[in-house]
Protein backbone atom coordinates (compact mmCIF):
# COMPACT_ATOMS: atom_id res chain seq x y z
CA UNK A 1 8.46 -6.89 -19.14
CA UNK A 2 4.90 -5.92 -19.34
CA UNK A 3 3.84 -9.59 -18.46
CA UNK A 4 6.41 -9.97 -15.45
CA UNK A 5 4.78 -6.54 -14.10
CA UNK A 6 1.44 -8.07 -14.56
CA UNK A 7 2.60 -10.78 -12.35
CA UNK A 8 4.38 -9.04 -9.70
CA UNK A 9 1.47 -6.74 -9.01
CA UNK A 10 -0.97 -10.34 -8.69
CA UNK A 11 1.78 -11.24 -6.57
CA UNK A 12 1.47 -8.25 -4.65
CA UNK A 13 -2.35 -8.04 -4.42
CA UNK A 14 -2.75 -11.38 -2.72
CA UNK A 15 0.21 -11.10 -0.14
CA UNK A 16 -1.36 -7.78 0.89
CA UNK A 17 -4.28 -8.77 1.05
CA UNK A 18 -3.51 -11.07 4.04
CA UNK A 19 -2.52 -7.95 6.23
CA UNK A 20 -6.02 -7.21 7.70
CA UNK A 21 -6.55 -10.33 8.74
CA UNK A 22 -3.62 -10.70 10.75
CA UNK A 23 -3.83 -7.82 12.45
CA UNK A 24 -7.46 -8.54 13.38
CA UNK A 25 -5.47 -11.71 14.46
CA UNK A 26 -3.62 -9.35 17.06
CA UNK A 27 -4.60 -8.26 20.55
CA UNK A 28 -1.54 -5.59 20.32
CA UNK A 29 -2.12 -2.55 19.93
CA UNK A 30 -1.75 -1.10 16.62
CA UNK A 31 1.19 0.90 16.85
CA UNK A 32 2.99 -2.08 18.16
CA UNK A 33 2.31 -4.47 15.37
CA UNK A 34 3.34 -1.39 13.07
CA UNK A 35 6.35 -0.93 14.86
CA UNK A 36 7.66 -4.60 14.68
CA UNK A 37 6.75 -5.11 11.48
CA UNK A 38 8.84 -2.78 10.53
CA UNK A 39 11.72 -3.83 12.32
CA UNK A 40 11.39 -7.28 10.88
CA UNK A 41 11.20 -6.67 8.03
CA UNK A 42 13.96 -4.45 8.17
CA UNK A 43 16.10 -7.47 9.45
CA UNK A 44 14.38 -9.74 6.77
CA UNK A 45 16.14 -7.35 4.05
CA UNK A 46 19.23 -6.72 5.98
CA UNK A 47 21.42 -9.50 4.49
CA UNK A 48 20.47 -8.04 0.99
CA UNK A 49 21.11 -4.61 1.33
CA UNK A 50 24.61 -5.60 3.55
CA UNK A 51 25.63 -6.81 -0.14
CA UNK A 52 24.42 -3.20 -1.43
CA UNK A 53 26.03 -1.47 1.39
CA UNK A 54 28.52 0.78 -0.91
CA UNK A 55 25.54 2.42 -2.24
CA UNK A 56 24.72 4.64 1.30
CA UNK A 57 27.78 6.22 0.52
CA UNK A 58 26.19 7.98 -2.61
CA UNK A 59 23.44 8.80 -0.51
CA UNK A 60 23.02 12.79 -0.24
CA UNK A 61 21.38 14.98 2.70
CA UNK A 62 18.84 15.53 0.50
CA UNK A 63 18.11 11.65 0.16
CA UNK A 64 18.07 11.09 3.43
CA UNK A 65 15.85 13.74 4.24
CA UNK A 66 13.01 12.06 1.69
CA UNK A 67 13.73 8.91 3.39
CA UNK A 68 12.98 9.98 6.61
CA UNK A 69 9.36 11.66 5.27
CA UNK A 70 8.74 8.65 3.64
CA UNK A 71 9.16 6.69 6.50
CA UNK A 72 7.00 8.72 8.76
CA UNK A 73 4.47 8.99 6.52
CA UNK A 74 4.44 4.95 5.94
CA UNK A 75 4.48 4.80 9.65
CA UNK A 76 1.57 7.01 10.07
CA UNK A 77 -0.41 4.69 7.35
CA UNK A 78 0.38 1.59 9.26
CA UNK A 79 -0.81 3.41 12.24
CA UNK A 80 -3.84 4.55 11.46
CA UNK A 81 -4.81 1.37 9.24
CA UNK A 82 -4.09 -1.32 12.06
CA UNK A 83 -6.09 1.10 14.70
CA UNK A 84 -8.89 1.39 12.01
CA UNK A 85 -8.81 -2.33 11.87
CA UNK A 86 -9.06 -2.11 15.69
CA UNK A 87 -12.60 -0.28 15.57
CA UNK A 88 -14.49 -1.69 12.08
CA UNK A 89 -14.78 -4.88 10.23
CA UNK A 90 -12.41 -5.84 7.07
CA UNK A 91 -14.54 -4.83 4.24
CA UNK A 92 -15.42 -1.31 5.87
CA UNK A 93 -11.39 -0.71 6.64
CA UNK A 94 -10.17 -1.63 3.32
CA UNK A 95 -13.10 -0.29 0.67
CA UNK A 96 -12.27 3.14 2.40
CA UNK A 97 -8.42 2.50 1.66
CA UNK A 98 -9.13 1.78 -1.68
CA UNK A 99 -10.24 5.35 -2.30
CA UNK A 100 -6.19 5.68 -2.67
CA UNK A 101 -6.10 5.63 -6.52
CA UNK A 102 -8.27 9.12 -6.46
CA UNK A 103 -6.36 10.63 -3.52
CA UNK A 104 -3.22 9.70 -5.60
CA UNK A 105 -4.34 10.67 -9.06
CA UNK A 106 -4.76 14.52 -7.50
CA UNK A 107 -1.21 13.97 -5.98
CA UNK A 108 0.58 13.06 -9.26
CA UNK A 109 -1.26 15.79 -11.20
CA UNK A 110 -0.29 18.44 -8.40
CA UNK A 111 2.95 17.64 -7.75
CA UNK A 112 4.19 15.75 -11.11
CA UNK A 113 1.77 17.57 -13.43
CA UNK A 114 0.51 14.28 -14.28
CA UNK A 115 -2.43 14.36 -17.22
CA UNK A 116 -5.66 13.29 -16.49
CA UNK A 117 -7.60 12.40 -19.30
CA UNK A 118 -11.09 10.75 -19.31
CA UNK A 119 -10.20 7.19 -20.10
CA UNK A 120 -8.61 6.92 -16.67
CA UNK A 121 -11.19 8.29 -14.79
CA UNK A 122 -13.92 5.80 -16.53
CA UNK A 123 -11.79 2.70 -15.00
CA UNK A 124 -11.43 4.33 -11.36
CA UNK A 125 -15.14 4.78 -11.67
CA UNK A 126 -15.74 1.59 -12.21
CA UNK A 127 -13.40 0.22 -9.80
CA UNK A 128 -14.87 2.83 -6.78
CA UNK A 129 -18.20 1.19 -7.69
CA UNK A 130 -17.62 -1.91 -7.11
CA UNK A 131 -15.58 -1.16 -4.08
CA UNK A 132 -18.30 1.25 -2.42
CA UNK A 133 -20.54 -2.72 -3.28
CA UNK A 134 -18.38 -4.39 -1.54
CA UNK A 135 -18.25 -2.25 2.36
CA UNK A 136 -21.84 -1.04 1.54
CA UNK A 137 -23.15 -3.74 3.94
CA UNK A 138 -20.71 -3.29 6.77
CA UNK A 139 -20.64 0.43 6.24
CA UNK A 140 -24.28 0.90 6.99
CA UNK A 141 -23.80 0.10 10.83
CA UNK A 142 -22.93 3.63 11.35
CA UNK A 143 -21.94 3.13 15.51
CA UNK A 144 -19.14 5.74 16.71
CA UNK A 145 -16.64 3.03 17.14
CA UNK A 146 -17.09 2.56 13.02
CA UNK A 147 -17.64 6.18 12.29
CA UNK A 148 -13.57 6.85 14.29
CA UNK A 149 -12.48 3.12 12.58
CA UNK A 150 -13.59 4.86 8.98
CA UNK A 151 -11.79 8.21 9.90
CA UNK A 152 -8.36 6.35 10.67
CA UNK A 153 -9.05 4.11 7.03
CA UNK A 154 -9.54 7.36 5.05
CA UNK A 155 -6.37 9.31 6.77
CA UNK A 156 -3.80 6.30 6.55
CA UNK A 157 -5.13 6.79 2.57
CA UNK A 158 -3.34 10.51 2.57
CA UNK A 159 -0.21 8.92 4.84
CA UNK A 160 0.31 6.20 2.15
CA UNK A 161 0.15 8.65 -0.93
CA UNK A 162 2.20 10.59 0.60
CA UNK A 163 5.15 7.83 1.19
CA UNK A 164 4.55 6.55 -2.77
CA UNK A 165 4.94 9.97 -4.46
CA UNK A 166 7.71 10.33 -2.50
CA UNK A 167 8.80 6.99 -3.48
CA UNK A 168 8.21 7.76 -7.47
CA UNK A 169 10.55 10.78 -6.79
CA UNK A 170 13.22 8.79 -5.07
CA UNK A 171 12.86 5.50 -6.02
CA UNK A 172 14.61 6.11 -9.40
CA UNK A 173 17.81 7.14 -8.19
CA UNK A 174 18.18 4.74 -5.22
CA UNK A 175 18.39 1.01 -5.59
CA UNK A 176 14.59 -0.10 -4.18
CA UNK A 177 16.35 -2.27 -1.97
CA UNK A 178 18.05 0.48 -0.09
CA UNK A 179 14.80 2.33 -0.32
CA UNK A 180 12.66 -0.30 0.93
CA UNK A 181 14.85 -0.94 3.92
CA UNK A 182 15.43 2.90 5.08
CA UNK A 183 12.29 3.70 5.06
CA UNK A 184 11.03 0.57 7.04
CA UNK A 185 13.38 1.68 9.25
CA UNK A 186 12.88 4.61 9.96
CA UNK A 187 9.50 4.23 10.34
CA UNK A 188 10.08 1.90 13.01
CA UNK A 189 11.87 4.58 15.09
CA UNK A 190 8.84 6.91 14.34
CA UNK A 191 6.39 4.62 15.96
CA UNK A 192 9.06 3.26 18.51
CA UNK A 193 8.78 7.15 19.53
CA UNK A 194 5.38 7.44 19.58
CA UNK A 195 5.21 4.24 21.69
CA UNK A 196 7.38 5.64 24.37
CA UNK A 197 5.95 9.30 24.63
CA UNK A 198 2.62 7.54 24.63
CA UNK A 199 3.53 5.21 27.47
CA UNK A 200 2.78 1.75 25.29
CA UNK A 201 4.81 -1.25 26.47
CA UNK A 202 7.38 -2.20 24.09
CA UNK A 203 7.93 -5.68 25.43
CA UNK A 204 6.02 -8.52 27.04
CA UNK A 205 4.13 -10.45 23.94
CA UNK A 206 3.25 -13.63 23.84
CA UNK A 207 4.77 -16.14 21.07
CA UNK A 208 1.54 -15.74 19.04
CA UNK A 209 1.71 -12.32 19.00
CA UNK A 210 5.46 -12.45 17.59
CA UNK A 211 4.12 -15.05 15.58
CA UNK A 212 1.94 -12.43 14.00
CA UNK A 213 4.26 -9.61 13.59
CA UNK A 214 6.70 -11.91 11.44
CA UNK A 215 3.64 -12.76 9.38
CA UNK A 216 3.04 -9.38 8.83
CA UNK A 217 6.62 -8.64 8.39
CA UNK A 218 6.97 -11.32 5.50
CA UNK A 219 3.72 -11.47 3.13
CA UNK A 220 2.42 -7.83 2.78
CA UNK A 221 5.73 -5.90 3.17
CA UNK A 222 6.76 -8.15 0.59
CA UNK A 223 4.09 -6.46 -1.43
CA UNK A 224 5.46 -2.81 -0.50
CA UNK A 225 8.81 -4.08 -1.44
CA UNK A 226 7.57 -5.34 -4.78
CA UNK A 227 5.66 -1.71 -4.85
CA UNK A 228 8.75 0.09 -4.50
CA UNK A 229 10.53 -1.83 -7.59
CA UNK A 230 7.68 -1.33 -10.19
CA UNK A 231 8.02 2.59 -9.11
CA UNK A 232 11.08 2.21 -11.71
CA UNK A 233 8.59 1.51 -14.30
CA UNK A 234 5.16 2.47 -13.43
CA UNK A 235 3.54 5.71 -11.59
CA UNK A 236 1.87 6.23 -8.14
CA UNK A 237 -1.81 5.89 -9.59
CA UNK A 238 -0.87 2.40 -11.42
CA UNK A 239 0.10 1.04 -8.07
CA UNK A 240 -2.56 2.51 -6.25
CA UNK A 241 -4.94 1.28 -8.69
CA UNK A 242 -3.43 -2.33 -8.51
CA UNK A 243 -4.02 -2.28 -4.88
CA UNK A 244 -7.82 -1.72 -5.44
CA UNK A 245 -7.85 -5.73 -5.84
CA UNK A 246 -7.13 -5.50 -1.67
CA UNK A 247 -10.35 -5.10 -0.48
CA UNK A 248 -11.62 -7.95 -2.89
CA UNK A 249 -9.03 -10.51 -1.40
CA UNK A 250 -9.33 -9.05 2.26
CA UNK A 251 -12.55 -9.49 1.90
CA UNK A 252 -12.60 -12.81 0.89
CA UNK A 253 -10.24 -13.94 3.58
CA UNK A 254 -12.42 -12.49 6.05
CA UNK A 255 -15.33 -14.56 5.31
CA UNK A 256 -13.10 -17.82 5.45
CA UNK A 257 -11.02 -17.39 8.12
CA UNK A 258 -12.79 -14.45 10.59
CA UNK A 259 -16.27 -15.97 10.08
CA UNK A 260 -17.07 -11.96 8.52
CA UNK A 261 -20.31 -12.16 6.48
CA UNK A 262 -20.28 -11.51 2.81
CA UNK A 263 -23.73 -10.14 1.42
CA UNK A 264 -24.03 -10.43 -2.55
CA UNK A 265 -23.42 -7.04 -3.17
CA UNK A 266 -20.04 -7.14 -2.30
CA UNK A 267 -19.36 -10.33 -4.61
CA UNK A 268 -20.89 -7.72 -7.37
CA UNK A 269 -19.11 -5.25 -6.45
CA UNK A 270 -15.45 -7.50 -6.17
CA UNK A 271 -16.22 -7.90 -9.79
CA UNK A 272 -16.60 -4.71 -10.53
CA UNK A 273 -13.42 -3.51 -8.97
CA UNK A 274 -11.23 -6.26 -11.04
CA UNK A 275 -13.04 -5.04 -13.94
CA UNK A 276 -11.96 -1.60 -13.49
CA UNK A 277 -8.06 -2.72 -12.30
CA UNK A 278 -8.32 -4.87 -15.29
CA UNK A 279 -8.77 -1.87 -17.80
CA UNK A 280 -6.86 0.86 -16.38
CA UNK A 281 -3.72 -2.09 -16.34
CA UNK A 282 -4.56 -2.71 -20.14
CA UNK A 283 -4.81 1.21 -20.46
CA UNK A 284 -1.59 1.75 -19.23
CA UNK A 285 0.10 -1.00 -21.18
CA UNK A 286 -0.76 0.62 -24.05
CA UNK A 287 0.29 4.11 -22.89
CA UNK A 288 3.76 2.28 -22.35
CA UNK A 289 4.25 1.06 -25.13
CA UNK A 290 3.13 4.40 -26.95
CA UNK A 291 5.40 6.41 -25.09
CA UNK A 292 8.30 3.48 -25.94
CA UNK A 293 7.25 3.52 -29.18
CA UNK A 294 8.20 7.56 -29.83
CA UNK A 295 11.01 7.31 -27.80
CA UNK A 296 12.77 4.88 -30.10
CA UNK A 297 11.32 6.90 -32.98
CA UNK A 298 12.78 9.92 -31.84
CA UNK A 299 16.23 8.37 -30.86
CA UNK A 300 16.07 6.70 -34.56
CA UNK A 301 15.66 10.34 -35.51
CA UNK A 302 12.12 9.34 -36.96
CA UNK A 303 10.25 11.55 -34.45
């Protein structure tokens, strides 16, 4: 299992890591890629979850009241990321997202009174390093356009905690599946609202532009889906930490296909960050299995 999750998460990293560069692809505005990307992906899952359809039944008030949050907060990440994308380059946009491991370590140990010990802090250090490496060249420009484009980065970082530890409450009890499609749903609506009360035109894209948002719908959100699964098995930080390889891959992409230049601190600094994902992974395979290890002990009546 520990091998498959390895995988997914790879999996995961490099379909995500497409996202910035097809919304720098765009000439929509931001909430309108959000908003159809949504609602295609939304269809996309729809003939899945019509075979799960028994299971909205079980569904309480409750759960559809954290499904809602968690779709306005994912909403308001999407938001705020694809208008930061609007304003700064790739590498400044997504080494500012990938302060999300440290936003979401102080969320779990908050809310789930998650420990925090020193050998996961070492591994985030490294990994903020070599992330800080990589946007330190584009990050330097310091014009008001990048200053706002920065702002947006670091506050979609709070909106997307917010929708996983929501998700590591929820995701448990409700097939990932449903999940996955309720809240890309709803957060559809939420920026379909905001689009009307802000006076943005819903209609009248060109092909390409469609083009994009079924891109967008496909490759990353099949990351979040992904995401949502491993929530079964592994905690908010461990994704968030697994999504530090974004930046590395965005970045990448960005000098092949947008022509964005790549100074050699941010090749250091790439290597830095895989580094660091690398160990805290490995650290928290072993906490698994530890934790395994006394369960069956204690079931065994070893313990």
């Amino acid at each position: 299992m520990n091998k498959s999750i390895g995988m997914l998460l790879t999996i995961s990293i490099i379909a995500i890591s497409f996202a910035a560069i097809f919304v720098k692809w765009s000439e929509a505005p931001a909430t309108i890629i959000s908003m159809y990307r949504m609602y295609l992906a939304s269809l996309l899952l729809s003939p899945i979850v019509w075979k799960k359809r028994k299971e909205f039944c079980k569904l309480s008030n409750k759960d559809w009241l954290f499904l809602t949050m968690a779709g306005i907060f994912l909403a308001l990440h999407f938001a705020l990321w694809f208008g930061s994308l609007k304003l700064t380059t790739v590498a400044s946009s997504t080494i500012i997202l990938s302060l999300q491991p440290i936003v979401a370590l102080l969320g779990g140990f908050l809310i789930y009174k998650e420990r925090i010990n020193l050998l996961m802090v070492i591994p985030i250090g490294v990994s903020m390093m070599g992330v800080v490496l990589v946007g330190w060249g584009d990050l330097g420009h310091g014009s008001v356009s990048v200053m706002i484009g920065n702002l947006l980065s670091f506050l979609s970082v709070i909106a997307v905690v917010g929708y996983l530890l929501i998700g590591q409450s929820k995701v448990k009890a409700i097939s990932h599946w449903i999940y996955s499609f309720c809240v890309f749903f709803f957060a559809g609506i939420a920026l379909h609202f905001y689009n009307l009360v802000a006076g943005i035109s819903i209609t009248g894209y060109d092909s390409r532009e469609w083009g994009i948002f079924l891109l967008l719908a496909i490759f990353p959100t099949l990351a979040h889906v992904i995401f949502n699964m491993l929530l079964n098995y592994v905690n908010t930080t461990t994704i968030s930490m697994s999504i530090l390889g974004e930046p590395v891959g965005a970045t990448i992409l960005a000098f092949l296909l947008l022509r964005e230049q790549v100074f050699s601190s941010q090749i250091i600094g790439g290597f830095l960050a895989l580094v660091g994902v690398f160990i805290f992974l490995k650290q928290q395979k072993k906490l698994t299995q530890t934790k395994l290890k006394e369960k069956d002990q204690a079931n065994n009546g070893i313990a």
